[in-house]
C-alpha atoms as a PDB file:
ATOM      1  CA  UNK A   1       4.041  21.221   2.549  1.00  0.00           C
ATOM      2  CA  UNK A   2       1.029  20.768   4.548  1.00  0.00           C
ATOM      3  CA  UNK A   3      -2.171  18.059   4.265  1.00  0.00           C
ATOM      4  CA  UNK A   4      -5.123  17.321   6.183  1.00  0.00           C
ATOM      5  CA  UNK A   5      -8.828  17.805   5.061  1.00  0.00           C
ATOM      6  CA  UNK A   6      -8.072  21.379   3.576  1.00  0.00           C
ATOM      7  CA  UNK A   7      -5.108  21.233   1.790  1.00  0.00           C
ATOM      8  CA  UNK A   8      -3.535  24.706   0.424  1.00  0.00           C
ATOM      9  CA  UNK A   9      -3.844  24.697  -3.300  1.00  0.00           C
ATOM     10  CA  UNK A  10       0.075  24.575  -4.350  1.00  0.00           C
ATOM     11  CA  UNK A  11      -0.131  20.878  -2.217  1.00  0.00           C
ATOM     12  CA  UNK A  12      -2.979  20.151  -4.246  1.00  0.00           C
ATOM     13  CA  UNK A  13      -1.334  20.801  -7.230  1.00  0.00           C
ATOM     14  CA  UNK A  14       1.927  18.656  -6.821  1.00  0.00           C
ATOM     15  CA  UNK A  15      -0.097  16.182  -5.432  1.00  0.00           C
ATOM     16  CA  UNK A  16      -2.774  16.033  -8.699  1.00  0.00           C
ATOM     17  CA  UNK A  17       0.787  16.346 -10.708  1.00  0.00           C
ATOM     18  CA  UNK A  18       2.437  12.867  -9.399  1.00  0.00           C
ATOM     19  CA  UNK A  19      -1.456  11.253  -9.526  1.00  0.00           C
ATOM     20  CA  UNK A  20      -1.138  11.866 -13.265  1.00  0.00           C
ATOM     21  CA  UNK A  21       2.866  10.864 -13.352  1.00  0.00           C
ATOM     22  CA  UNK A  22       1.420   7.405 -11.824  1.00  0.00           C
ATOM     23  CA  UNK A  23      -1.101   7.012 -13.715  1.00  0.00           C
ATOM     24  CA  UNK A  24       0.411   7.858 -17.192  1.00  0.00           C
ATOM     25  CA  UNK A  25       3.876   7.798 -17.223  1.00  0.00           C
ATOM     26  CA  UNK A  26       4.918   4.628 -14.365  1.00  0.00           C
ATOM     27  CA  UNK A  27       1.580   2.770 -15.441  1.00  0.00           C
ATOM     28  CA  UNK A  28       0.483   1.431 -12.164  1.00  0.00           C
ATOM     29  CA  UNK A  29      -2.642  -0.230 -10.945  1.00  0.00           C
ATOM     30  CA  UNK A  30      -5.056   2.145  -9.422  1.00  0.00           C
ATOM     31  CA  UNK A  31      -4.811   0.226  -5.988  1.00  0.00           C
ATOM     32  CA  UNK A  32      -0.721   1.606  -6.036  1.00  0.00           C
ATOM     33  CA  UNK A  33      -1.774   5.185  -7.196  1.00  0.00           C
ATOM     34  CA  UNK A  34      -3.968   5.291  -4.290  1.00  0.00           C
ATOM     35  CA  UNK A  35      -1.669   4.039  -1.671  1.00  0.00           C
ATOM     36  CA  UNK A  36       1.522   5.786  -3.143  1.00  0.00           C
ATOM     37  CA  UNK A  37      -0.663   9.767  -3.138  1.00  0.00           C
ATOM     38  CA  UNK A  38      -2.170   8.865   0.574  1.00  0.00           C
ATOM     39  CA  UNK A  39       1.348   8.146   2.245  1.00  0.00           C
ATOM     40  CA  UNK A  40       2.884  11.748   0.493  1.00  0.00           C
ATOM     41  CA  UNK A  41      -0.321  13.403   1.826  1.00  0.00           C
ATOM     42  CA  UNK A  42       0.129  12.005   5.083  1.00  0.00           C
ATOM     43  CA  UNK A  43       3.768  12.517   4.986  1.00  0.00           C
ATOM     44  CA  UNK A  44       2.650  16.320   4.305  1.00  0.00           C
ATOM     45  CA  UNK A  45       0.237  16.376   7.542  1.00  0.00           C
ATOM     46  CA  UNK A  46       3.660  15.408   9.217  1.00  0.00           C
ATOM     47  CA  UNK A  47       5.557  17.638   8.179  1.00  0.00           C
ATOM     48  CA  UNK A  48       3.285  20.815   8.534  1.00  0.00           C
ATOM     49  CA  UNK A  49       2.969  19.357  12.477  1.00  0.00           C
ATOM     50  CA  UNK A  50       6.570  19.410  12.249  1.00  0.00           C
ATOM     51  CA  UNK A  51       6.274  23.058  10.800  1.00  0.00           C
ATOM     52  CA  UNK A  52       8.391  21.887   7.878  1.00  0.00           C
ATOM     53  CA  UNK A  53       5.917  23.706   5.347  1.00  0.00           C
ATOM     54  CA  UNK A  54       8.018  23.990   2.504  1.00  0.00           C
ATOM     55  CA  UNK A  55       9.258  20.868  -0.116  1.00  0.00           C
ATOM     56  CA  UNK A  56      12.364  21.992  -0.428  1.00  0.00           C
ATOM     57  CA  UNK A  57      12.946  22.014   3.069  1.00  0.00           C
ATOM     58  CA  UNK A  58      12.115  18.641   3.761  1.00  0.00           C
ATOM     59  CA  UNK A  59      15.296  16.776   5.124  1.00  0.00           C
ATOM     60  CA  UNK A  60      16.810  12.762   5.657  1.00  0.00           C
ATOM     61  CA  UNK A  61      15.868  13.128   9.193  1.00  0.00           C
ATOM     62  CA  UNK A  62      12.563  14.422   8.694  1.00  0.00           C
ATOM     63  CA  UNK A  63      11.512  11.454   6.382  1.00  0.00           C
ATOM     64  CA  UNK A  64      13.277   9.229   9.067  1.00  0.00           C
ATOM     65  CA  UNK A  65      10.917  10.902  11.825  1.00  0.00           C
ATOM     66  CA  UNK A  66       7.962  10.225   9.635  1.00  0.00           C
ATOM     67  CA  UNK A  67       8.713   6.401   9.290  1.00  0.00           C
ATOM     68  CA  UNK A  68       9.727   6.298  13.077  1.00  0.00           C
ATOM     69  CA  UNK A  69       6.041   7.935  13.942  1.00  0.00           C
ATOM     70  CA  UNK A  70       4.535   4.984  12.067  1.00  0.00           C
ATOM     71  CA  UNK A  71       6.259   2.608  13.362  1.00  0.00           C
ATOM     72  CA  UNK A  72       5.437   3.709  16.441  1.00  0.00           C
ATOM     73  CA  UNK A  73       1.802   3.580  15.872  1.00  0.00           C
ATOM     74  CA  UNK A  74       2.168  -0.259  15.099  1.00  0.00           C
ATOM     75  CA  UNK A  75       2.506  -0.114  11.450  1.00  0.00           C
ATOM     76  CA  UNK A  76       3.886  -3.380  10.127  1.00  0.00           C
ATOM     77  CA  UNK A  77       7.249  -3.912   7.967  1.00  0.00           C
ATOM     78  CA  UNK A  78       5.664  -4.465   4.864  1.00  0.00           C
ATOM     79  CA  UNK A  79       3.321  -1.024   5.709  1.00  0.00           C
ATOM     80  CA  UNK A  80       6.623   0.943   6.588  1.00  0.00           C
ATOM     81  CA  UNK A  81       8.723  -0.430   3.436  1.00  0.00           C
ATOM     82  CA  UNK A  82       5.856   0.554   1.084  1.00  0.00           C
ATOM     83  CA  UNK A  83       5.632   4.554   2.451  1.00  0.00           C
ATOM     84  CA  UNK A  84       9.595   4.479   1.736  1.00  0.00           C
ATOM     85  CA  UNK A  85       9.065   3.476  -1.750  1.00  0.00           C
ATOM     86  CA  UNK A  86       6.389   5.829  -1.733  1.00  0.00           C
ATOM     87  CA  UNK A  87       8.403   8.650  -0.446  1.00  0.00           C
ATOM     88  CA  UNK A  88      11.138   7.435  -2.344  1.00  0.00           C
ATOM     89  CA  UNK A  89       8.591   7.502  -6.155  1.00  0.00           C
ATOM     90  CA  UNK A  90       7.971  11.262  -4.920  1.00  0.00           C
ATOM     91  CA  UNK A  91      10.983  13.092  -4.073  1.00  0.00           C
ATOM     92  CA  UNK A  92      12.902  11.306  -7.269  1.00  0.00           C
ATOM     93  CA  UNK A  93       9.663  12.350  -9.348  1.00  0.00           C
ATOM     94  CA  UNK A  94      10.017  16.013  -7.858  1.00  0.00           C
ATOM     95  CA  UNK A  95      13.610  16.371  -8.425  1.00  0.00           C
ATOM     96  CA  UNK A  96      13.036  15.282 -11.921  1.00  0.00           C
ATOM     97  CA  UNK A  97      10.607  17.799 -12.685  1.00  0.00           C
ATOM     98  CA  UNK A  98      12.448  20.632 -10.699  1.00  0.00           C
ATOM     99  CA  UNK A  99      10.501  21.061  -7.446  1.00  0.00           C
ATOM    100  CA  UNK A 100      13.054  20.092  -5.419  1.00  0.00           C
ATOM    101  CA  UNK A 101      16.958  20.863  -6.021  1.00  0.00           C
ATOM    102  CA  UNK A 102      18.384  17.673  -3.987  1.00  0.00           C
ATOM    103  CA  UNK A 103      16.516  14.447  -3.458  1.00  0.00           C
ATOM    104  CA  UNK A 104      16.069  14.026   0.574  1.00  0.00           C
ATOM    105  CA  UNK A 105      15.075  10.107   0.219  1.00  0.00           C
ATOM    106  CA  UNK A 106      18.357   8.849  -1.755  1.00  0.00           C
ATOM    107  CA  UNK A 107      19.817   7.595   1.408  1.00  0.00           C
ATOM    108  CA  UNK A 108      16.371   6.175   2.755  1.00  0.00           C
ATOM    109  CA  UNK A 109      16.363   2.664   3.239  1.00  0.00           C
ATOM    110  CA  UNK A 110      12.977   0.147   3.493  1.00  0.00           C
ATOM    111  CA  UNK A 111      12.884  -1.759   6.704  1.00  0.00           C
ATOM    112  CA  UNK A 112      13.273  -5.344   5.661  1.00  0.00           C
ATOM    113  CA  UNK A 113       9.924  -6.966   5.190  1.00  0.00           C
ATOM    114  CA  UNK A 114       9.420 -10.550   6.855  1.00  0.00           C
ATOM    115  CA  UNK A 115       8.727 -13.126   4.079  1.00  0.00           C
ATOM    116  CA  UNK A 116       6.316 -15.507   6.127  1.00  0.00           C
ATOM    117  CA  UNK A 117       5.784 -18.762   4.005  1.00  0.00           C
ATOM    118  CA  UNK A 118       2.257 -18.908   2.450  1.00  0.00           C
ATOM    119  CA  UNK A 119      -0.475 -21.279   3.910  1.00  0.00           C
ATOM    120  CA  UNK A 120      -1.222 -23.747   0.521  1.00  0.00           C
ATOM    121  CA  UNK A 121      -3.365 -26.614  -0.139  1.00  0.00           C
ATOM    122  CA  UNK A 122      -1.552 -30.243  -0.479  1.00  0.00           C
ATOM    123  CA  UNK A 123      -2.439 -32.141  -3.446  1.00  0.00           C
ATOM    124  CA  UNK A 124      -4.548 -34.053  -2.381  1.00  0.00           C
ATOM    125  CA  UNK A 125      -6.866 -31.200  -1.223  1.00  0.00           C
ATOM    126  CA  UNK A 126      -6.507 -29.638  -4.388  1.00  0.00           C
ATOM    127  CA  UNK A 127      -7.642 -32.330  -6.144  1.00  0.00           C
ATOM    128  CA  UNK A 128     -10.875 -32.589  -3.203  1.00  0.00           C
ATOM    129  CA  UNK A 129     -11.354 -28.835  -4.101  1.00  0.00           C
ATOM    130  CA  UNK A 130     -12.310 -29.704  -7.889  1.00  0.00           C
ATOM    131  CA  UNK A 131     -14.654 -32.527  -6.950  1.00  0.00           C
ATOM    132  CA  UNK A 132     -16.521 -30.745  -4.426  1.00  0.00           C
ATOM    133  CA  UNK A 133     -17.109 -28.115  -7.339  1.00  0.00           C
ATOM    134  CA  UNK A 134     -17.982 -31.105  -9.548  1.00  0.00           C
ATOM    135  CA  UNK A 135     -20.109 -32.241  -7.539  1.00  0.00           C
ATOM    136  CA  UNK A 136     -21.609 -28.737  -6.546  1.00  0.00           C
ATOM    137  CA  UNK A 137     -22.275 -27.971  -9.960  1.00  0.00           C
ATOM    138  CA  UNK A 138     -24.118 -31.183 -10.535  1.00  0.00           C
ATOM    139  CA  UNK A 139     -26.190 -30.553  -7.833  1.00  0.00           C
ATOM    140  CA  UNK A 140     -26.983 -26.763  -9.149  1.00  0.00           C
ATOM    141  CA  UNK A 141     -27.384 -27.650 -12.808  1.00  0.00           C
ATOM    142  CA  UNK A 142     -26.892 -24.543 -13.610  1.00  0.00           C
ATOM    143  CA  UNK A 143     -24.767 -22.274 -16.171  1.00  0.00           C
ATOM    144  CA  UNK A 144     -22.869 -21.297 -12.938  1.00  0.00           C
ATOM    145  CA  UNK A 145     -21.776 -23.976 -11.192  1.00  0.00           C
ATOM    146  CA  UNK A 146     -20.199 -25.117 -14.298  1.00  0.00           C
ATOM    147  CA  UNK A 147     -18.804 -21.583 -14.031  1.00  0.00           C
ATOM    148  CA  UNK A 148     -17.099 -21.939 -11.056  1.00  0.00           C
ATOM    149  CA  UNK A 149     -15.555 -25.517 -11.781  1.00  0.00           C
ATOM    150  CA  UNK A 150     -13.931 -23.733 -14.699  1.00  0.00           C
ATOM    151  CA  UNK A 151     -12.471 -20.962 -12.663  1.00  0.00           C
ATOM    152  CA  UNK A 152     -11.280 -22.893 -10.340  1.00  0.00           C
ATOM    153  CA  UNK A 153      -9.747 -25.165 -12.906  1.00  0.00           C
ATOM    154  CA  UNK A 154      -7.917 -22.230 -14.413  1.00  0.00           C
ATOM    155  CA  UNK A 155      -6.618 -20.705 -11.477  1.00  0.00           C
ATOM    156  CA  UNK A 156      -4.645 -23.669  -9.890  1.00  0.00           C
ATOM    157  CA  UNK A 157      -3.728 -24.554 -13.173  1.00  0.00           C
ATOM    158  CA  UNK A 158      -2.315 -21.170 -14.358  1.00  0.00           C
ATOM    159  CA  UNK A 159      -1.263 -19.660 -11.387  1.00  0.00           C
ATOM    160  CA  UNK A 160      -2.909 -16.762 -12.910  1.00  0.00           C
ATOM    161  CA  UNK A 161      -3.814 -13.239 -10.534  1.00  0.00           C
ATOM    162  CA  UNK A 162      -7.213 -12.949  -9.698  1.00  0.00           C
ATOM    163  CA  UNK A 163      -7.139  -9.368 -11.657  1.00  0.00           C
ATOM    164  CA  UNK A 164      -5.574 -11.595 -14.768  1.00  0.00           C
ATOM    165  CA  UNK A 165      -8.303 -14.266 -14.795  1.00  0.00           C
ATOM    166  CA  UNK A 166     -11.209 -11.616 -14.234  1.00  0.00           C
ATOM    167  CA  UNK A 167      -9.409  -9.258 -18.125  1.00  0.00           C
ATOM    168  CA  UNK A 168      -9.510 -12.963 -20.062  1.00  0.00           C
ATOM    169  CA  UNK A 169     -11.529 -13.075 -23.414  1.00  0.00           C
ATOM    170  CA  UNK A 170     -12.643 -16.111 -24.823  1.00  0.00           C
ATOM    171  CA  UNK A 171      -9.777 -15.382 -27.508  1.00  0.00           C
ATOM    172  CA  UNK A 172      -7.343 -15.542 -24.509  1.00  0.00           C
ATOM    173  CA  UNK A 173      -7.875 -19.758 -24.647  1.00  0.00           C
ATOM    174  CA  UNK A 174      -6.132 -21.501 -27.328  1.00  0.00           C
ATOM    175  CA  UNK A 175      -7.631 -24.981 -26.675  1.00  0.00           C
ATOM    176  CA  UNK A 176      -5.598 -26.577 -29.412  1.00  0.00           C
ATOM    177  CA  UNK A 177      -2.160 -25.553 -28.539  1.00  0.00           C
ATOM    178  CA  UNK A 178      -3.297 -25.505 -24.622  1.00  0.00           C
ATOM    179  CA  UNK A 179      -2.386 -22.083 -23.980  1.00  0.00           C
ATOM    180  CA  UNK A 180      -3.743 -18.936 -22.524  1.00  0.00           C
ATOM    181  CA  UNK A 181      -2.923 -15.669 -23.612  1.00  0.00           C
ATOM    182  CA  UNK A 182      -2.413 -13.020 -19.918  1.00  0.00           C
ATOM    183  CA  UNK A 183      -2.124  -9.443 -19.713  1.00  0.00           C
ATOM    184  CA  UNK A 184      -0.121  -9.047 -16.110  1.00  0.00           C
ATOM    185  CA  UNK A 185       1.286  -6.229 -14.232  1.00  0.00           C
ATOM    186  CA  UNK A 186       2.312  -3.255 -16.490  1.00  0.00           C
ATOM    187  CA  UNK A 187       0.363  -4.490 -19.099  1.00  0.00           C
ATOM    188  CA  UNK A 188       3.390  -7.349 -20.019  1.00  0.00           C
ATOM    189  CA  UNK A 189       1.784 -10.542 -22.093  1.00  0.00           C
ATOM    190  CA  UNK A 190       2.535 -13.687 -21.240  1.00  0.00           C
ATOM    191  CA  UNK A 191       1.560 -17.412 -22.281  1.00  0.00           C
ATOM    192  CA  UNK A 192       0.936 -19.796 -19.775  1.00  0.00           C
ATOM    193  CA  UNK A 193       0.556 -23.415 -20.793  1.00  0.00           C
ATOM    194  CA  UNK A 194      -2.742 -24.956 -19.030  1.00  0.00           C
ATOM    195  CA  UNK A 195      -3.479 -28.804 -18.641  1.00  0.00           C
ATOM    196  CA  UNK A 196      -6.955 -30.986 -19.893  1.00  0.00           C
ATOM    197  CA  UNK A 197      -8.882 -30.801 -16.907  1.00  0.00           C
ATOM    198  CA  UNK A 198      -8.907 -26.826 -17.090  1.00  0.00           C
ATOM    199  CA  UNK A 199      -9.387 -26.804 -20.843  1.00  0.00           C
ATOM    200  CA  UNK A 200     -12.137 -29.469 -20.457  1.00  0.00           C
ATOM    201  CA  UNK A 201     -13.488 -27.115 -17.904  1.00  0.00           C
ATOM    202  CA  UNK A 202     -13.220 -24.002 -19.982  1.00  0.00           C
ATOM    203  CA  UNK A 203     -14.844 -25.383 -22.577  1.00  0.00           C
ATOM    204  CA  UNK A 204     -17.613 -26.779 -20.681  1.00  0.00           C
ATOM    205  CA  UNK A 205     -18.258 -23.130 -19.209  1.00  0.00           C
ATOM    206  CA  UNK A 206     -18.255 -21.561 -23.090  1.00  0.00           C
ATOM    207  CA  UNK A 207     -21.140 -24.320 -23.930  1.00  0.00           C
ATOM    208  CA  UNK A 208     -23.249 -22.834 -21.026  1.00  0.00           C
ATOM    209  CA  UNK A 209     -22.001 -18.919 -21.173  1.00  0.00           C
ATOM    210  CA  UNK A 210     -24.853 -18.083 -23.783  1.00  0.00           C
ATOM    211  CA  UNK A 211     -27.790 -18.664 -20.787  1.00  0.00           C
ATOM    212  CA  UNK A 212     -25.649 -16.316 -19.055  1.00  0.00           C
ATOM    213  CA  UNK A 213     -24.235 -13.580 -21.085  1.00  0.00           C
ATOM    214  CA  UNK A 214     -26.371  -9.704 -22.481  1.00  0.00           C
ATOM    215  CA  UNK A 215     -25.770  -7.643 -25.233  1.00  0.00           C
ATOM    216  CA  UNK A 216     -23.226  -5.648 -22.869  1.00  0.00           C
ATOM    217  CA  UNK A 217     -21.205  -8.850 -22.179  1.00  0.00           C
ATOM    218  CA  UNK A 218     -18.329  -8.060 -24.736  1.00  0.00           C
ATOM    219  CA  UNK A 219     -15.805 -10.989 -25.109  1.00  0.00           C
ATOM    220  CA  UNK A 220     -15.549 -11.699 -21.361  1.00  0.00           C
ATOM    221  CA  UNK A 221     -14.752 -14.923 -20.973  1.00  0.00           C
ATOM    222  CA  UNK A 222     -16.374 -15.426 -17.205  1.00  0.00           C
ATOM    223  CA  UNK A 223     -18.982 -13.310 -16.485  1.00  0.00           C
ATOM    224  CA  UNK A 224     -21.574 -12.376 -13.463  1.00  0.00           C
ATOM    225  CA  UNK A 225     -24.900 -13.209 -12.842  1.00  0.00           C
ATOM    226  CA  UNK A 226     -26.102 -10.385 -14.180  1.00  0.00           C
ATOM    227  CA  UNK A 227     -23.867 -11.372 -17.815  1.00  0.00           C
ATOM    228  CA  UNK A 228     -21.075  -8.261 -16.744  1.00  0.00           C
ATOM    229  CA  UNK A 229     -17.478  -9.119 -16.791  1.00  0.00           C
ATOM    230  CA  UNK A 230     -16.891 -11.275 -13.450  1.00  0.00           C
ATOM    231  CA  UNK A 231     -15.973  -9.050 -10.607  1.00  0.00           C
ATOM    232  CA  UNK A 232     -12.937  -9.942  -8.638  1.00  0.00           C
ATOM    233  CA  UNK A 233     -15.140 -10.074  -5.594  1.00  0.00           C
ATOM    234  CA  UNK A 234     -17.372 -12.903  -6.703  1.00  0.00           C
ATOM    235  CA  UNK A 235     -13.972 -14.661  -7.740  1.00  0.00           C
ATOM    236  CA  UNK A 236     -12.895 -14.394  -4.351  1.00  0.00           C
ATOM    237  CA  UNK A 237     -16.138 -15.418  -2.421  1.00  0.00           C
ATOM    238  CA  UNK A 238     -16.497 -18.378  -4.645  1.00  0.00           C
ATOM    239  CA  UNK A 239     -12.997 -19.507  -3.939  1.00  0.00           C
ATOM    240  CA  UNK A 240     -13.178 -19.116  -0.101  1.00  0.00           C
ATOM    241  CA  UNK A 241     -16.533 -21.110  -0.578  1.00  0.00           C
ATOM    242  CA  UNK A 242     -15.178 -24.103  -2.553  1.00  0.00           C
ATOM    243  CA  UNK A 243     -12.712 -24.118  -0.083  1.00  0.00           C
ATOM    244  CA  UNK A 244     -14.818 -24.258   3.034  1.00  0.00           C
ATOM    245  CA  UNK A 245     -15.941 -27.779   1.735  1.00  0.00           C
ATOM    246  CA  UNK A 246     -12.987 -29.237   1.609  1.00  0.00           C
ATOM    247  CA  UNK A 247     -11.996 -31.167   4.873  1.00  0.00           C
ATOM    248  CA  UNK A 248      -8.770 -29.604   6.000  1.00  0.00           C
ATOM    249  CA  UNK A 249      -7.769 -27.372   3.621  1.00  0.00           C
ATOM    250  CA  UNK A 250      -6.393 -23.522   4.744  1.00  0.00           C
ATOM    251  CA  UNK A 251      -9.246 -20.699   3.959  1.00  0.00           C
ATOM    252  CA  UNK A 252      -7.504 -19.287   1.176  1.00  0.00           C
ATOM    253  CA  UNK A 253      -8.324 -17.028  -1.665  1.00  0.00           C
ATOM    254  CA  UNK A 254      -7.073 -17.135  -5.290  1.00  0.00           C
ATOM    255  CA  UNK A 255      -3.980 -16.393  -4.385  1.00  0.00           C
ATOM    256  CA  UNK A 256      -3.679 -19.240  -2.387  1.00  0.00           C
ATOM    257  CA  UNK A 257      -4.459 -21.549  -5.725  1.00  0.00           C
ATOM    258  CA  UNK A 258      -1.642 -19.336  -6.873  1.00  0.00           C
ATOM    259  CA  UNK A 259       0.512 -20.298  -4.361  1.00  0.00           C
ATOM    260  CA  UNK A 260      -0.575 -24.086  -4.732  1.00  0.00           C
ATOM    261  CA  UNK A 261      -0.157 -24.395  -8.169  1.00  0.00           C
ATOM    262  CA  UNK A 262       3.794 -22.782  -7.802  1.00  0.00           C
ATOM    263  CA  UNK A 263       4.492 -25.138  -5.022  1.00  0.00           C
ATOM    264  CA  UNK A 264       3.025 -28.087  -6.807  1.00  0.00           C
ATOM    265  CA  UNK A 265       5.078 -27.120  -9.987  1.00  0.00           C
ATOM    266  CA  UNK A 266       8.531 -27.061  -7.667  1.00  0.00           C
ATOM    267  CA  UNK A 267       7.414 -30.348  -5.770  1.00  0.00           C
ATOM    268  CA  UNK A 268       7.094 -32.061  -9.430  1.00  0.00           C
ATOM    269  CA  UNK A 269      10.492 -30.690 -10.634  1.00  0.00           C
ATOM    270  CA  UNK A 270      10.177 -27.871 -12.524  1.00  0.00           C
ATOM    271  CA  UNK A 271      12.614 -25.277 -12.676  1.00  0.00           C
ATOM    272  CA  UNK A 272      12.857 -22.013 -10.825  1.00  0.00           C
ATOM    273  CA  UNK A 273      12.919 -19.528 -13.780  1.00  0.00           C
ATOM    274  CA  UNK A 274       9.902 -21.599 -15.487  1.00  0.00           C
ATOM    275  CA  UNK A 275       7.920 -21.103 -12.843  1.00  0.00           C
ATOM    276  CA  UNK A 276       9.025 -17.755 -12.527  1.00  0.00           C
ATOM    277  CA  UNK A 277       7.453 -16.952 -16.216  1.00  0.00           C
ATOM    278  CA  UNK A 278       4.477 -18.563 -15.573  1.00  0.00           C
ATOM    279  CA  UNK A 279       3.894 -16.582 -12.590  1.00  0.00           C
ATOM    280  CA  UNK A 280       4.634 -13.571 -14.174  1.00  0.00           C
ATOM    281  CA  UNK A 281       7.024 -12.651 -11.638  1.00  0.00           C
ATOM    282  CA  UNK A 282       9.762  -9.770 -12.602  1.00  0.00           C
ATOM    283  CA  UNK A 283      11.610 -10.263 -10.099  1.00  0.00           C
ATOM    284  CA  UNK A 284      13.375 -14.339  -9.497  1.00  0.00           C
ATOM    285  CA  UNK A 285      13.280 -13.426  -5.612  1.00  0.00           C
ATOM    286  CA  UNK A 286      10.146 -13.376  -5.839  1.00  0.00           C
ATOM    287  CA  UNK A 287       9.894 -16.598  -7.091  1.00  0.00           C
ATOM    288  CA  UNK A 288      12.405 -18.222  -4.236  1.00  0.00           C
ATOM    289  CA  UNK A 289       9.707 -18.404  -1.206  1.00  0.00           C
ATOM    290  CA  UNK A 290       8.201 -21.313  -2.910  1.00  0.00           C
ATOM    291  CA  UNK A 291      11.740 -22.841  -2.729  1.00  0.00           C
ATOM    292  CA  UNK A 292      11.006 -22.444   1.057  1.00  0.00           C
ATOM    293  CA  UNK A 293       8.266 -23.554   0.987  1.00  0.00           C
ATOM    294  CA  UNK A 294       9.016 -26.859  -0.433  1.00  0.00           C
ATOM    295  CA  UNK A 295      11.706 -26.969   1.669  1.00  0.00           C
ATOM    296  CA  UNK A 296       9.753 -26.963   4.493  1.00  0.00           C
ATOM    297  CA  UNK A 297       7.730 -29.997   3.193  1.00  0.00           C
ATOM    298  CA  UNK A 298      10.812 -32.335   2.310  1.00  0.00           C
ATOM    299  CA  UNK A 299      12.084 -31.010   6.284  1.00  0.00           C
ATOM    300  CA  UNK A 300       8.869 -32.393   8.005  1.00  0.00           C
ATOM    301  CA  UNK A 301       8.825 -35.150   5.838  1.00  0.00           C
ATOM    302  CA  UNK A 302      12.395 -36.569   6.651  1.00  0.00           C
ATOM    303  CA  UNK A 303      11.543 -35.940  10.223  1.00  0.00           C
ATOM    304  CA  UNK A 304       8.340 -38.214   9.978  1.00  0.00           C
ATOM    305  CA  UNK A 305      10.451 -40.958   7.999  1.00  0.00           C
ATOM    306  CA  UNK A 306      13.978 -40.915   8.491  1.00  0.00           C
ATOM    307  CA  UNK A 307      14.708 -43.557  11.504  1.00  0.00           C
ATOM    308  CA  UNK A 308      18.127 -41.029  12.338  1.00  0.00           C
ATOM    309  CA  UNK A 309      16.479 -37.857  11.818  1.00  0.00           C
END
């Protein structure tokens, strides 16, 4: 193996192979595929330092050094346990296909990542969050501002990705039955019920979308300025925007109306695994750090209120 700027053309090779395994056969996001063929090409850089310049020579220990070097450096947990799932994709990927006899990385363990509880809006700022945008809106009187009301709306009342609320349609709304229609991570459906106040919003938004939308603007249910499909970016901005007016409230992004919207759910007393769905989670553990962080909540509250606490 080797890397660097000029890789040898047999390294080039395996690595254009497992780009294509990613992208067809495993199906993940481009953001993964990128991260997952970096850390095997800087894994290779390693190894040709370590003048191990062969795949098949690559050992445990050598895939330990390669973890310990980074961790060295001052990469975090979560950056060490996602090269070793990396590492881990590649060698099982290479054994399949027959470039390597044995798998090195079946005994290669991720360091445990710390699970720091999310920063979230209370209810109360979530609620200030959707009049401010009101009442920005009002102010704008334009197709837009109605725009972002809607968006924001949807995303503390869905819980939906940022990716997920950028792919809806305007087919993706069912306004009667209150539901909209996702396609998550590895392209899995999902229904997630939605309350009045988003729907009301949504609506409001399709009135206005004609001022807005081109020829090229498809079905998109939220678009740009410029009438594309909304760009996560502009998602993002607008949300850390909206936020800034709110007295108090944690400079989030859409994930953090994600996170408010789970925690809000667990607070009112629904149930782990429903919360689970509408999240779109695939794994319940997942799921549990909301449990700690509402756990958190009731803590500081008895310690506020209880006389004995």
């Amino acid at each position: 193996m080797s890397g660097g700027g000029e890789l040898p053309d047999e390294v080039r090779q395996v690595l254009a192979a497992y780009r294509r395994h990613l992208e067809g056969e495993r199906n993940v996001s481009p953001h993964t595929v990128r991260a997952y063929v970096g850390d095997v090409t800087e894994l290779s850089d390693h190894l040709a330092r370590q003048g191990t310049l062969r795949l098949e020579d690559v050992t445990i220990t050598d895939l330990r050094g390669w973890l310990g070097a980074q961790q060295r450096d001052g990469a975090s947990r979560a950056t060490l346990g996602r090269r070793a799932s990396a590492i881990r994709s590649f060698f099982a990927w290479a054994r399949r296909d027959g470039l390597v006899a044995v798998d090195p990385s079946l005994r290669l363990a991720s360091p445990r990542a710390a699970r720091p509880l999310p920063a979230t809006l209370d209810q109360s700022q979530a609620a200030a969050l959707m009049d401010e945008a009101r009442l920005r809106a009002a102010e704008q009187a334009g197709p837009l501002g109605v725009r972002d009301v809607a968006i924001l709306e949807l995303l503390y009342a869905s819980g939906l990705r940022v990716s997920e609320l950028c792919g809806l349609d305007t087919s993706s709304v069912d306004a009667d039955r209150q539901l909209v229609r996702v396609l998550g991570k590895g392209d899995k459906e999902r229904v997630v019920p939605v309350g009045r106040p988003a729907l009301m919003a949504v609506t409001a938004w399709m009135a206005r979308r004609p001022e807005v939308s081109t020829p090229s603007s498809g079905q998109a249910l939220f678009l740009g300025a410029r009438g594309a499909r909304i760009d996560p970016r502009v998602v993002r901005r607008l949300v850390h925007r909206h936020l800034g007016l709110v007295t108090g409230a944690p400079d989030l992004g859409p994930h953090g109306l994600r996170h408010a919207m789970a925690t809000h759910l667990l607070e009112g007393g629904a149930d782990l695994r429903t919360v689970q769905e509408m999240l779109g989670h695939a794994s319940l553990a997942t799921t549990q750090i909301y449990t700690h962080v509402t756990a958190d909540r009731l803590q500081a509250a008895f310690r506020q209120a209880h006389p004995r606490a």
